[in-house]
N, C-alpha and C. Protein backbone atom coordinates (compact mmCIF):
# COMPACT_ATOMS: atom_id res chain seq x y z
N UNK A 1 -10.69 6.63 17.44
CA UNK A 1 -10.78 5.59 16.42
C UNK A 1 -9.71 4.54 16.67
N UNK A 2 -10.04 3.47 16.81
CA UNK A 2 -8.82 2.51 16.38
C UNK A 2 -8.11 1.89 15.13
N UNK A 3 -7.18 1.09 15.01
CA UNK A 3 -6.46 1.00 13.76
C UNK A 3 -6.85 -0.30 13.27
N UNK A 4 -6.57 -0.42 11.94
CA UNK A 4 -6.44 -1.88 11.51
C UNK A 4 -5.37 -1.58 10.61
N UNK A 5 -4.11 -2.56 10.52
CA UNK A 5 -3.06 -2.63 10.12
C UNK A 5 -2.78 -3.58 9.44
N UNK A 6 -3.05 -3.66 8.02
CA UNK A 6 -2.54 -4.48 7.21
C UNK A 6 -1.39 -5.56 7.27
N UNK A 7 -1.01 -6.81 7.67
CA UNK A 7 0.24 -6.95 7.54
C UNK A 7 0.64 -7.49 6.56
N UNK A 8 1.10 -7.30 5.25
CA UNK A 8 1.73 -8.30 4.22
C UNK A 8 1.34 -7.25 3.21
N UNK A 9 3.49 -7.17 2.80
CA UNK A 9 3.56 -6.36 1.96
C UNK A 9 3.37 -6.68 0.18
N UNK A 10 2.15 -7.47 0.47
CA UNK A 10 1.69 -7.96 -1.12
C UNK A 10 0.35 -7.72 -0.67
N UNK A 11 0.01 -6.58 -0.31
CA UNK A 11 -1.66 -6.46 -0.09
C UNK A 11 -2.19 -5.43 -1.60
N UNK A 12 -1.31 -4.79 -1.82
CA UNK A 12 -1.88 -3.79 -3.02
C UNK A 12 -1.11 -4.40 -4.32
N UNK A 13 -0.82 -5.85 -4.13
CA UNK A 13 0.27 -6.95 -5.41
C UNK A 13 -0.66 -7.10 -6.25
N UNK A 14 -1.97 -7.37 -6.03
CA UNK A 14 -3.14 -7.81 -7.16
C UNK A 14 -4.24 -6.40 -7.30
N UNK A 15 -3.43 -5.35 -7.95
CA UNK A 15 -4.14 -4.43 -8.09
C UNK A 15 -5.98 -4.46 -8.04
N UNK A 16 -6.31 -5.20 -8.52
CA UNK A 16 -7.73 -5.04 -9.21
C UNK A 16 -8.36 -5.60 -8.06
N UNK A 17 -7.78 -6.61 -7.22
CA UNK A 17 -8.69 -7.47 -6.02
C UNK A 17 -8.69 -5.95 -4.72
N UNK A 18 -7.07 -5.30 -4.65
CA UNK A 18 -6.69 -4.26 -3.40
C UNK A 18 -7.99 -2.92 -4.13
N UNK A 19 -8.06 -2.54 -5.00
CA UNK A 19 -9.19 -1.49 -5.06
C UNK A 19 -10.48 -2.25 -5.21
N UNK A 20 -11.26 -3.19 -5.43
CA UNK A 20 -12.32 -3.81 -4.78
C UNK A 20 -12.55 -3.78 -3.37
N UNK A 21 -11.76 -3.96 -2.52
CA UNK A 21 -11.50 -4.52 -1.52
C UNK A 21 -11.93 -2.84 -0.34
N UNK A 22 -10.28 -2.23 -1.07
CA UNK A 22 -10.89 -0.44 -0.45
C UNK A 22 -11.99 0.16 -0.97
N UNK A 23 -12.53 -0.41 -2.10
CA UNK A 23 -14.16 0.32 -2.04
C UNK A 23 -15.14 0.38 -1.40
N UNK A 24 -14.90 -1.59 -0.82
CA UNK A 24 -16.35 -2.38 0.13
C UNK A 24 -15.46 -1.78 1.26
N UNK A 25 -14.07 -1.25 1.85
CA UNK A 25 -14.15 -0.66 2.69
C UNK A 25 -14.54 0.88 3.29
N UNK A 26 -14.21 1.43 2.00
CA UNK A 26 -15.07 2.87 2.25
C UNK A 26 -16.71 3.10 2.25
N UNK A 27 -17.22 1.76 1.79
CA UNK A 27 -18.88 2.08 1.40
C UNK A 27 -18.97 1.78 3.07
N UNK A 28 -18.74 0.14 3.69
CA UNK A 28 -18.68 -0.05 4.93
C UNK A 28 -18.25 0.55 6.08
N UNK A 29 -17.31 1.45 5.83
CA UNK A 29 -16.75 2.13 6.91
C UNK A 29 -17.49 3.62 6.76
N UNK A 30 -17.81 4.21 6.27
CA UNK A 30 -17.99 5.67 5.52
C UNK A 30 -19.82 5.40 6.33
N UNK A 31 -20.52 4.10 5.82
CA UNK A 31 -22.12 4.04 6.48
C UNK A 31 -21.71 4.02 7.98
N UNK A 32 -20.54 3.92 8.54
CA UNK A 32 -20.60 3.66 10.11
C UNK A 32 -19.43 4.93 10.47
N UNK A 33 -19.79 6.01 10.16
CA UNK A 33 -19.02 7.40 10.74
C UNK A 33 -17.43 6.90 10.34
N UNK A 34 -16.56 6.08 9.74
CA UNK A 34 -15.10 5.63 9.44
C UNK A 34 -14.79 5.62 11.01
N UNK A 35 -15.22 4.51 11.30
CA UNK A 35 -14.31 3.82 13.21
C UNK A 35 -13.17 3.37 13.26
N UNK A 36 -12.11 3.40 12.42
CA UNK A 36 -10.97 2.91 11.63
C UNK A 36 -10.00 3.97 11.05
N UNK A 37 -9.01 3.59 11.30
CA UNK A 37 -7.91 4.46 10.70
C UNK A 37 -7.50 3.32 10.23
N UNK A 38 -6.65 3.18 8.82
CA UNK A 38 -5.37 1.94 8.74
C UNK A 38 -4.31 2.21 8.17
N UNK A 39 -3.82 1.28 7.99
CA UNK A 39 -2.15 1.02 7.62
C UNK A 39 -1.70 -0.20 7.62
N UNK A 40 -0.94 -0.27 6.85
CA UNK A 40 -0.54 -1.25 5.67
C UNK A 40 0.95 -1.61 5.47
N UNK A 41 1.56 -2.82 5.18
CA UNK A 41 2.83 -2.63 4.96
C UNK A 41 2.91 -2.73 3.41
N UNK A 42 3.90 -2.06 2.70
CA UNK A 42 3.47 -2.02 0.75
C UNK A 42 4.91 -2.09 0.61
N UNK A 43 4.64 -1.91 -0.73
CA UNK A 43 6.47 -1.94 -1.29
C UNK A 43 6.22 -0.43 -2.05
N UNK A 44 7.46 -0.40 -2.46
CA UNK A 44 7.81 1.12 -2.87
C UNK A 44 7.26 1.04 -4.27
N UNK A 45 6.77 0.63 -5.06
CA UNK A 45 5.91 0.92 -6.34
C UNK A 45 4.49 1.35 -6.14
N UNK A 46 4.18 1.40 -4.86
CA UNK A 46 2.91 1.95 -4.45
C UNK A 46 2.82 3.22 -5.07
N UNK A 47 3.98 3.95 -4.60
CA UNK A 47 4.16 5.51 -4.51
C UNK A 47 3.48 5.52 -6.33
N UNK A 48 3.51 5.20 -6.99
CA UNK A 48 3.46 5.66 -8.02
C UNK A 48 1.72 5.35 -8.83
N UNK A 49 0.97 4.55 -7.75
CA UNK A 49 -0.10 4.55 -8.10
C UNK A 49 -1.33 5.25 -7.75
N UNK A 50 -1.58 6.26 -8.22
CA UNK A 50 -2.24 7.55 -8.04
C UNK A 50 -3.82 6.83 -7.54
N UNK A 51 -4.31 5.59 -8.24
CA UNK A 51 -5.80 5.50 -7.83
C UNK A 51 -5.76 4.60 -6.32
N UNK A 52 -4.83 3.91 -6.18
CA UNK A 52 -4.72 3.33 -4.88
C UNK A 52 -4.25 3.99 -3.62
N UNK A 53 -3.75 4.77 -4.12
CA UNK A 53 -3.28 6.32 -3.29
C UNK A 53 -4.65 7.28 -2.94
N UNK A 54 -5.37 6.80 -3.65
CA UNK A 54 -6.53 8.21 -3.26
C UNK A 54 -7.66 7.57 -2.52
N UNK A 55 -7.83 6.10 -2.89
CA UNK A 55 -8.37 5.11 -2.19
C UNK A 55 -7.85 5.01 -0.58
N UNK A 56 -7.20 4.79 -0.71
CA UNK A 56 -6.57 5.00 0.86
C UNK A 56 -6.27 6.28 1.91
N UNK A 57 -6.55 6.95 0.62
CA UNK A 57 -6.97 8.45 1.35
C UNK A 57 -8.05 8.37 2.10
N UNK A 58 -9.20 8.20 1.19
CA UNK A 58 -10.41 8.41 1.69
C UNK A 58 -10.87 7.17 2.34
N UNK A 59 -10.16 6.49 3.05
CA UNK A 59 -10.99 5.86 3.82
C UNK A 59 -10.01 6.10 5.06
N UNK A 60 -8.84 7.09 5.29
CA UNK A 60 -8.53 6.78 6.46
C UNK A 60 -7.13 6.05 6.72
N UNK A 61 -6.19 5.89 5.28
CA UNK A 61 -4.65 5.87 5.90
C UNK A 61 -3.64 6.22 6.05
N UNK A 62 -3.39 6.02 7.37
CA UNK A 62 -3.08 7.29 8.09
C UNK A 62 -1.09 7.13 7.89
N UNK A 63 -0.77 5.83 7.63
CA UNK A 63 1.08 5.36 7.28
C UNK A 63 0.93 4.05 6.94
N UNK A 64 2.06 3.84 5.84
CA UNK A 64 2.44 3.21 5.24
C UNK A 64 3.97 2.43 6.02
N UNK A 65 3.91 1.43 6.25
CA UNK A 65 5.57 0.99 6.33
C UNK A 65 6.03 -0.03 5.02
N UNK A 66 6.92 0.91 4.62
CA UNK A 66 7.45 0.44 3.22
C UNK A 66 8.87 -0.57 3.67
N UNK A 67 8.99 -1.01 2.98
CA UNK A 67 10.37 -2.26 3.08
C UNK A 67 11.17 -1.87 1.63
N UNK A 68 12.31 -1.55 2.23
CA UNK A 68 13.53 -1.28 1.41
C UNK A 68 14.62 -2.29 1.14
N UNK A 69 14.40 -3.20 0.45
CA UNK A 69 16.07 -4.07 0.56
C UNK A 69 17.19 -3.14 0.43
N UNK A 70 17.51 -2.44 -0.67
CA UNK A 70 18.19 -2.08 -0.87
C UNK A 70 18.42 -1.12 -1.87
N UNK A 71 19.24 0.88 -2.28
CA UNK A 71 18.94 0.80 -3.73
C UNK A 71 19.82 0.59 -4.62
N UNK A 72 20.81 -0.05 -3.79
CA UNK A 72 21.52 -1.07 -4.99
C UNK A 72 20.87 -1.92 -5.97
N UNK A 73 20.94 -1.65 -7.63
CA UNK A 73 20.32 -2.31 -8.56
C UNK A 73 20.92 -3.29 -8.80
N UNK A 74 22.03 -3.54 -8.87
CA UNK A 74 22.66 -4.84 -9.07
C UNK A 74 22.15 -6.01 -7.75
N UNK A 75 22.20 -5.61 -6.47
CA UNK A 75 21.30 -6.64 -5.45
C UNK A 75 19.68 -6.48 -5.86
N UNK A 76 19.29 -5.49 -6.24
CA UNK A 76 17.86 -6.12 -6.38
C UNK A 76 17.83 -6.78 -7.26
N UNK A 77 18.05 -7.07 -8.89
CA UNK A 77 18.40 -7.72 -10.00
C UNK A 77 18.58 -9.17 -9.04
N UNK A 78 19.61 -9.49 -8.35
CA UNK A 78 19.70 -10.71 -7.55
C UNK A 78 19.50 -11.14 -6.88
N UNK A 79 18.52 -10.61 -6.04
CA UNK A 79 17.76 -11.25 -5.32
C UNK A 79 16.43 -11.36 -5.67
N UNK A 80 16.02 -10.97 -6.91
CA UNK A 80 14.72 -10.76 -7.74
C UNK A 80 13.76 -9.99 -7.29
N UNK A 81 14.52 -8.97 -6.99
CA UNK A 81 13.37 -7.35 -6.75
C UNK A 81 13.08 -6.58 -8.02
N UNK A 82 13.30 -6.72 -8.77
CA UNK A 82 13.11 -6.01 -9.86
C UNK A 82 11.57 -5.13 -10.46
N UNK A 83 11.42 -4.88 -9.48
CA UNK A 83 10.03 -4.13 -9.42
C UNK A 83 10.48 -2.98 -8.79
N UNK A 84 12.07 -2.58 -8.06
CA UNK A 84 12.37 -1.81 -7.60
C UNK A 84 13.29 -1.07 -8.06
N UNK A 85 13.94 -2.03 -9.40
CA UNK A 85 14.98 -1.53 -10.04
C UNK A 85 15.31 0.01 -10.99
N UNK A 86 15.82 0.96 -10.70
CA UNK A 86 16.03 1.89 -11.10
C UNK A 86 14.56 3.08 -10.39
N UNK A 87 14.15 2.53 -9.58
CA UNK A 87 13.28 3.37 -8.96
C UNK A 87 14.12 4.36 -7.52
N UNK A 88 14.06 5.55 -7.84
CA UNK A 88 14.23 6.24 -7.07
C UNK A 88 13.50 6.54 -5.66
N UNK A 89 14.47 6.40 -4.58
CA UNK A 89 14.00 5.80 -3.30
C UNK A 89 14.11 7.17 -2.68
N UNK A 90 14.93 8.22 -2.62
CA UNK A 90 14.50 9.37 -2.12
C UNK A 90 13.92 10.18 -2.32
């Protein structure tokens, strides 16, 4: 199988468009034996979304490369990560 690799870690940012999107890919890929593995770059609030997580199960992904600024809360606060703030990174 070969890969397709997401690049841009705002692909699962508009929840409701990223599970549309992996559905027309599992109906499409799933009628053609899944010729595809993928992977994606996301941010670390992924981890916590159980239906986009299972979506990407079943069609085939296989790693994630996550981007860490930092888990200093006071730099994410300032550099406006705050989607990361007080989230536990290990």
């Amino acid at each position: 199988a070969s890969e397709v690799f997401f690049v841009d870690d705002n692909f699962f940012g508009n929840k409701r468009a990223a599970v549309e999107l992996l559905e027309q890919i599992k109906v499409w890929s799933g009628s053609r034996n899944f010729p595809f593995y993928f992977a994606a770059e996301v941010t670390l609030n992924i981890a916590a979304d159980t239906e986009i997580l299972e979506l990407c199960r079943a069609i085939d992904f296989r790693y994630f490369s996550i981007g860490i600024e930092t888990p200093d809360n006071d730099i994410l606060r300032n550099i406006a990560k705050t989607q990361n703030v007080n989230r536990q990174i290990t």
